[in-house]
Protein backbone atom coordinates (compact mmCIF):
# COMPACT_ATOMS: atom_id res chain seq x y z
CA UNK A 1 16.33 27.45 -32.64
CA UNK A 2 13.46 28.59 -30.48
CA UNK A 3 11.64 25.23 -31.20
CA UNK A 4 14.38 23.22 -29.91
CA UNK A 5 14.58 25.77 -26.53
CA UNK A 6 10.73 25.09 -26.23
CA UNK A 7 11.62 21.40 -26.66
CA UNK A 8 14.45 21.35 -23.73
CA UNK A 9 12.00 23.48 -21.43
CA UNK A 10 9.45 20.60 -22.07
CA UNK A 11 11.94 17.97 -21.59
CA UNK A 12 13.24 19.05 -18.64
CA UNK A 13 9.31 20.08 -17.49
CA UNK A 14 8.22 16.30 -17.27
CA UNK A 15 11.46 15.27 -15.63
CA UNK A 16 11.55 17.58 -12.58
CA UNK A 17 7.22 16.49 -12.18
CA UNK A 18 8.64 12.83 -12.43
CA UNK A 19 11.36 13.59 -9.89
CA UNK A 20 8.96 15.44 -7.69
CA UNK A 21 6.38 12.23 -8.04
CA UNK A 22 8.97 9.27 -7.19
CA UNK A 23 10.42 11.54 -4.11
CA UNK A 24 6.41 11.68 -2.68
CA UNK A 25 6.13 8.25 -2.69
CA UNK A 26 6.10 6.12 1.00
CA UNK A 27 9.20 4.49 2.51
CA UNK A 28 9.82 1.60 4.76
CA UNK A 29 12.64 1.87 7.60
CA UNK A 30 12.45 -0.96 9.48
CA UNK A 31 13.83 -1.96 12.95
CA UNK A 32 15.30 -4.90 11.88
CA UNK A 33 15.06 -6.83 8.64
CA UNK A 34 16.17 -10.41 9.47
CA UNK A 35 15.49 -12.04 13.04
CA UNK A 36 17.55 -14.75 14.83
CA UNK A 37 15.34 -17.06 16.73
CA UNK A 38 18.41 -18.89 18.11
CA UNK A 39 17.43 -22.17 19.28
CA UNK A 40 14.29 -23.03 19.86
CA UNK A 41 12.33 -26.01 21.12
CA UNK A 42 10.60 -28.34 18.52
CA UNK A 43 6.83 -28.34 18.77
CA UNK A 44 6.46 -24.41 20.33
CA UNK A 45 5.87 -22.06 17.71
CA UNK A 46 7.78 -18.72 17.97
CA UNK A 47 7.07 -15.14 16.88
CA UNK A 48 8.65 -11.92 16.11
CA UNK A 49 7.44 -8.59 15.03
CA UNK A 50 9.18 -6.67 12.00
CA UNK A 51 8.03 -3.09 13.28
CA UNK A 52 8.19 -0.40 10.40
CA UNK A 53 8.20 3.44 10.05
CA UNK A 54 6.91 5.57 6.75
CA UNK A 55 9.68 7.62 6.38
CA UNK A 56 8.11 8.99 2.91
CA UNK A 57 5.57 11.71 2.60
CA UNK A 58 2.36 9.45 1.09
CA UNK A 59 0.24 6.99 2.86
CA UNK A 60 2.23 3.52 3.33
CA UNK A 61 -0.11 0.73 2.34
CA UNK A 62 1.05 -3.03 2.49
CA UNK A 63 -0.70 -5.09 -0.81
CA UNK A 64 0.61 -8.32 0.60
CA UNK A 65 2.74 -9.98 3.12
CA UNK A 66 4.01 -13.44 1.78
CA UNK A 67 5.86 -16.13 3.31
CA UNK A 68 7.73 -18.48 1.24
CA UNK A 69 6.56 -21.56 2.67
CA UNK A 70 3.47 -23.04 4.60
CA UNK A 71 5.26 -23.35 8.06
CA UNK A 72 5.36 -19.23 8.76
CA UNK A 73 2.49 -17.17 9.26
CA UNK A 74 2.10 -13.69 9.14
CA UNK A 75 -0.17 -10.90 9.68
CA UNK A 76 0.02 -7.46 8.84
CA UNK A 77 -0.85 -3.47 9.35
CA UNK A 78 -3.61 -3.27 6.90
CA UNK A 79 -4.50 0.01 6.90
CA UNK A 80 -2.55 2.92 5.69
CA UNK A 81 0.20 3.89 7.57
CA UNK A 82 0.77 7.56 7.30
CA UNK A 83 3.94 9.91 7.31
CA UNK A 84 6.11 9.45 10.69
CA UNK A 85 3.72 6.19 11.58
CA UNK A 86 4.45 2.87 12.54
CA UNK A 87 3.37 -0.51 10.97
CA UNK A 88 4.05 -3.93 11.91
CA UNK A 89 4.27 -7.24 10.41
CA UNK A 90 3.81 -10.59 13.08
CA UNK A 91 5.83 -13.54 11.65
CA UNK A 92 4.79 -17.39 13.48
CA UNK A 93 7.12 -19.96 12.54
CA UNK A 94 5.44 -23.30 13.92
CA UNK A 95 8.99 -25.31 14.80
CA UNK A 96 7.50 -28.70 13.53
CA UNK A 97 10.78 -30.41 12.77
CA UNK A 98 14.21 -30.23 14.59
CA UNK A 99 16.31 -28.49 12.05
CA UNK A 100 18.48 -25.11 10.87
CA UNK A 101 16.09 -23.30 9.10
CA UNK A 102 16.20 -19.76 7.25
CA UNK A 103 12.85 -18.65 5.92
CA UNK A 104 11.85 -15.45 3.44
CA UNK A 105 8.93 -13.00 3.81
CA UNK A 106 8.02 -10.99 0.57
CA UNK A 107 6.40 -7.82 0.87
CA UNK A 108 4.81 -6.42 -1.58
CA UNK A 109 3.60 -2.24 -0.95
CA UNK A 110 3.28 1.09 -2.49
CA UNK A 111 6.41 2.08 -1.27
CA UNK A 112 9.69 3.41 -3.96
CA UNK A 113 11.01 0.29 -3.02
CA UNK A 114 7.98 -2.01 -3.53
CA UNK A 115 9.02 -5.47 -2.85
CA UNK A 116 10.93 -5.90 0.59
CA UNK A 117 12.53 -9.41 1.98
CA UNK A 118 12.37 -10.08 5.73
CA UNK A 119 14.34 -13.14 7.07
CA UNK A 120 14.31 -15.20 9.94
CA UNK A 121 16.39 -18.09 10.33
CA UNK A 122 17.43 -19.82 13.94
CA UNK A 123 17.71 -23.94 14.44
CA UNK A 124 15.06 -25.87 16.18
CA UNK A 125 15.78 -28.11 18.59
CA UNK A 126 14.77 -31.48 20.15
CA UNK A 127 15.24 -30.49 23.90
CA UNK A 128 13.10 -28.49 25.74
CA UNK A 129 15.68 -25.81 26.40
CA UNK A 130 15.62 -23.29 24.34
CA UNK A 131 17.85 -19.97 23.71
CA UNK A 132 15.68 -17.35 22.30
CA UNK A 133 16.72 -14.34 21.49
């Protein structure tokens, strides 16, 4: 009897320190997660900024920021970003060819969610005019 009471205080030992581990871990809140260019001229590359806050305890640190195909660009916060900080993440779509498009952004971090998608999608245009948004 007193070995299995040992054996529940263990038990329920490493899950609390587990708990208390995962709940220390960085967080991303983001202002927005998918951007609407609108329309937008063909041949003028447009950019937005994906601005972030740590809302976790630990350091934030971005391990990569991945767009899913060669027509986006994007740069990053490469340093830590601490607890209450902001981060951002510059996206450059280069509006080559006058269509709808809709294009992913993986990122990869520390964070308890560790792999975020950002969006941006909007239709590019042969005019000049352009709606941006």
């Amino acid at each position: 009897m007193k070995k299995l009471i040992i054996l529940c205080a263990v038990i329920l030992g490493f899950s609390v320190a587990v708990r208390a581990q995962s709940d220390s871990k960085p967080e991303f809140k983001f202002n927005e997660e998918k951007h609407d260019f609108g329309k937008i001229a063909k041949g003028k590359p447009v950019t937005t900024i994906f601005e972030f806050t740590n809302v976790g305890t630990e350091p934030l640190i971005l391990t990569e920021v991945r767009p899913t195909c060669g027509c986006t660009i994007a740069d990053y916060t490469k340093t830590p970003v601490k607890k209450g900080d902001k981060g951002k993440i510059s996206i450059t779509y280069n509006a080559a060819v006058a269509s709808p498009f809709s294009k992913t952004i993986v990122v990869t971090s520390n964070a308890k969610t560790p792999v975020k998608n950002l969006i941006i999608l909007g239709e590019v245009v042969e005019s000049a005019a352009s709606n941006t948004k």
